[in-house]
Protein backbone atom coordinates (compact mmCIF):
# COMPACT_ATOMS: atom_id res chain seq x y z
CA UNK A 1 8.07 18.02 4.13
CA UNK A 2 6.59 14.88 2.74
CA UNK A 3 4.82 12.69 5.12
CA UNK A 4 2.72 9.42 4.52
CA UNK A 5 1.21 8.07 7.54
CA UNK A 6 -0.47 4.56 7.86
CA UNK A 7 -3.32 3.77 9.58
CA UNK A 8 -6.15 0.93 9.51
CA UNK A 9 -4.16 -1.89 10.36
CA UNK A 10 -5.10 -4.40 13.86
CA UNK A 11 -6.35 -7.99 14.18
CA UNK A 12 -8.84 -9.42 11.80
CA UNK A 13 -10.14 -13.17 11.82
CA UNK A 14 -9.30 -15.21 8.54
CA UNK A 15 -11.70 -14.69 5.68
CA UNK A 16 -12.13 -11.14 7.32
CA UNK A 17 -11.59 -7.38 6.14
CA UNK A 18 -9.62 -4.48 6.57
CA UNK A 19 -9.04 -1.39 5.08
CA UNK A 20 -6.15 0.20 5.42
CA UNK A 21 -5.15 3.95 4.61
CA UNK A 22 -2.06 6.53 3.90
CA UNK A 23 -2.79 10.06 4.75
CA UNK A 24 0.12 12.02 2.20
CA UNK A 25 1.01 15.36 2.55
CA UNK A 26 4.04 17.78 1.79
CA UNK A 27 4.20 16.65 -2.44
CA UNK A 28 1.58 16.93 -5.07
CA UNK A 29 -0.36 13.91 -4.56
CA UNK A 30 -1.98 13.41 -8.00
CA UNK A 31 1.50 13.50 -9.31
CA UNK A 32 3.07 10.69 -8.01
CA UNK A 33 2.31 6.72 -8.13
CA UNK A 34 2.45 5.00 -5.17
CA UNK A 35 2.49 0.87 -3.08
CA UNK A 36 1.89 -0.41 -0.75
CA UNK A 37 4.82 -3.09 0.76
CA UNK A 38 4.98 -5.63 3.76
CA UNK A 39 7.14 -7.05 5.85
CA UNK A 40 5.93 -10.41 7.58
CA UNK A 41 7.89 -11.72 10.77
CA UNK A 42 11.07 -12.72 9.72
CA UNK A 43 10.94 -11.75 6.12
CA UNK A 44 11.67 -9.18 4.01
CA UNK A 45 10.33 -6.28 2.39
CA UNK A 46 7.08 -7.23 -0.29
CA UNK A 47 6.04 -5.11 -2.78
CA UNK A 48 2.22 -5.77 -2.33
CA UNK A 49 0.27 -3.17 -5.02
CA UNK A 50 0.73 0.25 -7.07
CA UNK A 51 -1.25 2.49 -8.29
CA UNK A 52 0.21 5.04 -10.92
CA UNK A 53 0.05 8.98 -10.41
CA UNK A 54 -3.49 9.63 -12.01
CA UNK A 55 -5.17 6.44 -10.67
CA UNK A 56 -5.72 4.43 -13.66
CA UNK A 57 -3.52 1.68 -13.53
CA UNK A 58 -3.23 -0.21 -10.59
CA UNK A 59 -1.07 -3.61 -10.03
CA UNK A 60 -1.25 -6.23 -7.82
CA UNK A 61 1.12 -9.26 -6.08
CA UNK A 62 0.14 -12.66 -7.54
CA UNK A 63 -0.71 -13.25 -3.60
CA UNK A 64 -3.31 -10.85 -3.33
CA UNK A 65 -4.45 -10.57 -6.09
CA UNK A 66 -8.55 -10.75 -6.31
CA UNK A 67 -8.50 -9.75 -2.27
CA UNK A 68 -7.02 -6.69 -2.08
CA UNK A 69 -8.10 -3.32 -3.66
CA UNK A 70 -6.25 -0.87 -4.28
CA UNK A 71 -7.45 2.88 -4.73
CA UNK A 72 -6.32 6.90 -4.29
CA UNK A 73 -8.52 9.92 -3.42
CA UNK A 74 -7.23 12.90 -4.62
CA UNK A 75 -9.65 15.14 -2.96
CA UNK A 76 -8.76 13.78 0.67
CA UNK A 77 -4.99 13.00 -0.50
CA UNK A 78 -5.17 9.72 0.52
CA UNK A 79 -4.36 5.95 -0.60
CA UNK A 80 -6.46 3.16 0.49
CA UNK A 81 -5.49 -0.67 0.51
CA UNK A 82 -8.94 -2.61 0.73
CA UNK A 83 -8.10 -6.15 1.82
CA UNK A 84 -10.99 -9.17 2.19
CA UNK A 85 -11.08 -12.71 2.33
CA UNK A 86 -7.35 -12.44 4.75
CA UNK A 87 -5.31 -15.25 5.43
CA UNK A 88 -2.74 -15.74 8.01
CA UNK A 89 0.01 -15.12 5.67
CA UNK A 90 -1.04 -11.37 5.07
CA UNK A 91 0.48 -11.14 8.65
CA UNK A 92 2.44 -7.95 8.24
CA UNK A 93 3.94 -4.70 8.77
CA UNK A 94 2.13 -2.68 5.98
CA UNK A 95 4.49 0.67 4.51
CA UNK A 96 2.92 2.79 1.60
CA UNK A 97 5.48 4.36 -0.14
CA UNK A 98 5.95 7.30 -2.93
CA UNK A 99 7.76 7.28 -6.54
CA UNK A 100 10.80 9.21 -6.73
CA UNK A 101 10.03 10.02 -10.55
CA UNK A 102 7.08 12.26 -11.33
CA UNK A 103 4.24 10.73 -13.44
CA UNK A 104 4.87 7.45 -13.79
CA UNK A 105 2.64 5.52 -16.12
CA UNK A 106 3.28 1.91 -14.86
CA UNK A 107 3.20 0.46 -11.44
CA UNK A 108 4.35 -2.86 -12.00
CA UNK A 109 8.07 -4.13 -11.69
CA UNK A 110 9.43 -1.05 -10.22
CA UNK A 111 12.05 -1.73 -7.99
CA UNK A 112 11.25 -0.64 -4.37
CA UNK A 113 14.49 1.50 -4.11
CA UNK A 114 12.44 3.81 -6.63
CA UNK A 115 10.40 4.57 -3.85
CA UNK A 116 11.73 7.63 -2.00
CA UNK A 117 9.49 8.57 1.12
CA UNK A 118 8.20 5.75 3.07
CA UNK A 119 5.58 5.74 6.28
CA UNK A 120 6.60 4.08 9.42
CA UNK A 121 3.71 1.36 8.62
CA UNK A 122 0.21 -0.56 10.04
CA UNK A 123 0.54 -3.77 11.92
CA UNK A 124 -1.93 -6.27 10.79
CA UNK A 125 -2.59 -9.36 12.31
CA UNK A 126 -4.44 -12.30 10.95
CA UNK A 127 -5.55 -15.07 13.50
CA UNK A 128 -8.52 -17.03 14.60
């Protein structure tokens, strides 16, 4: 069965680094593009960054954009979410999720309910 499970996440300082990752297994990886999403306290669900099936097209929230990285491994079957220079607002629960349609080209302005398998998520905290 398809799994994606988070892991990475815990409490960095502001201006620090994590890196966050999504072990997948149970669907081709290579064929499917895939985000990562947050949920801060008391809001809702954020479409954060994609990355398309084959890796070369990745997209990015106006918010993190030029902080966060986004990159797959197709070898290890695994998504990574790079994220420097942190501020307290990246406070989170951090989901990577999985496209419902195979081979997607695009990653950007895909509705999150296109997104059919979904890890339980990686708290991160960011506070001095």
């Amino acid at each position: 069965q398809v799994q994606l499970v988070e892991s990475g996440g815990g409490l960095a300082q502001p201006g620090g680094s994590l890196r966050l990752s999504c072990a997948a297994s149970g669907f081709p990886f290579s064929g499917y593009a895939l985000i990562w999403a947050r949920q801060g306290p008391g809001k809702g669900l954020e479409w954060v960054s994609g990355i398309n099936y084959d890796g070369s097209e990745t997209a990015y929230a106006d918010s993190v954009k030029g902080r966060f990285t986004l990159s797959r491994d197709k070898v290890k079957n695994t998504l990574y979410l790079q994220m420097d220079s942190l501020k307290p607002e990246d406070t989170a629960l951090y989901f990577c999720a999985k496209d419902r349609q195979y081979a997607r080209t695009v990653v950007g302005a895909i509705p999150l309910s296109e997104y059919d398998y979904w890890g339980r998520g990686t708290q991160v905290t960011v506070s001095s």
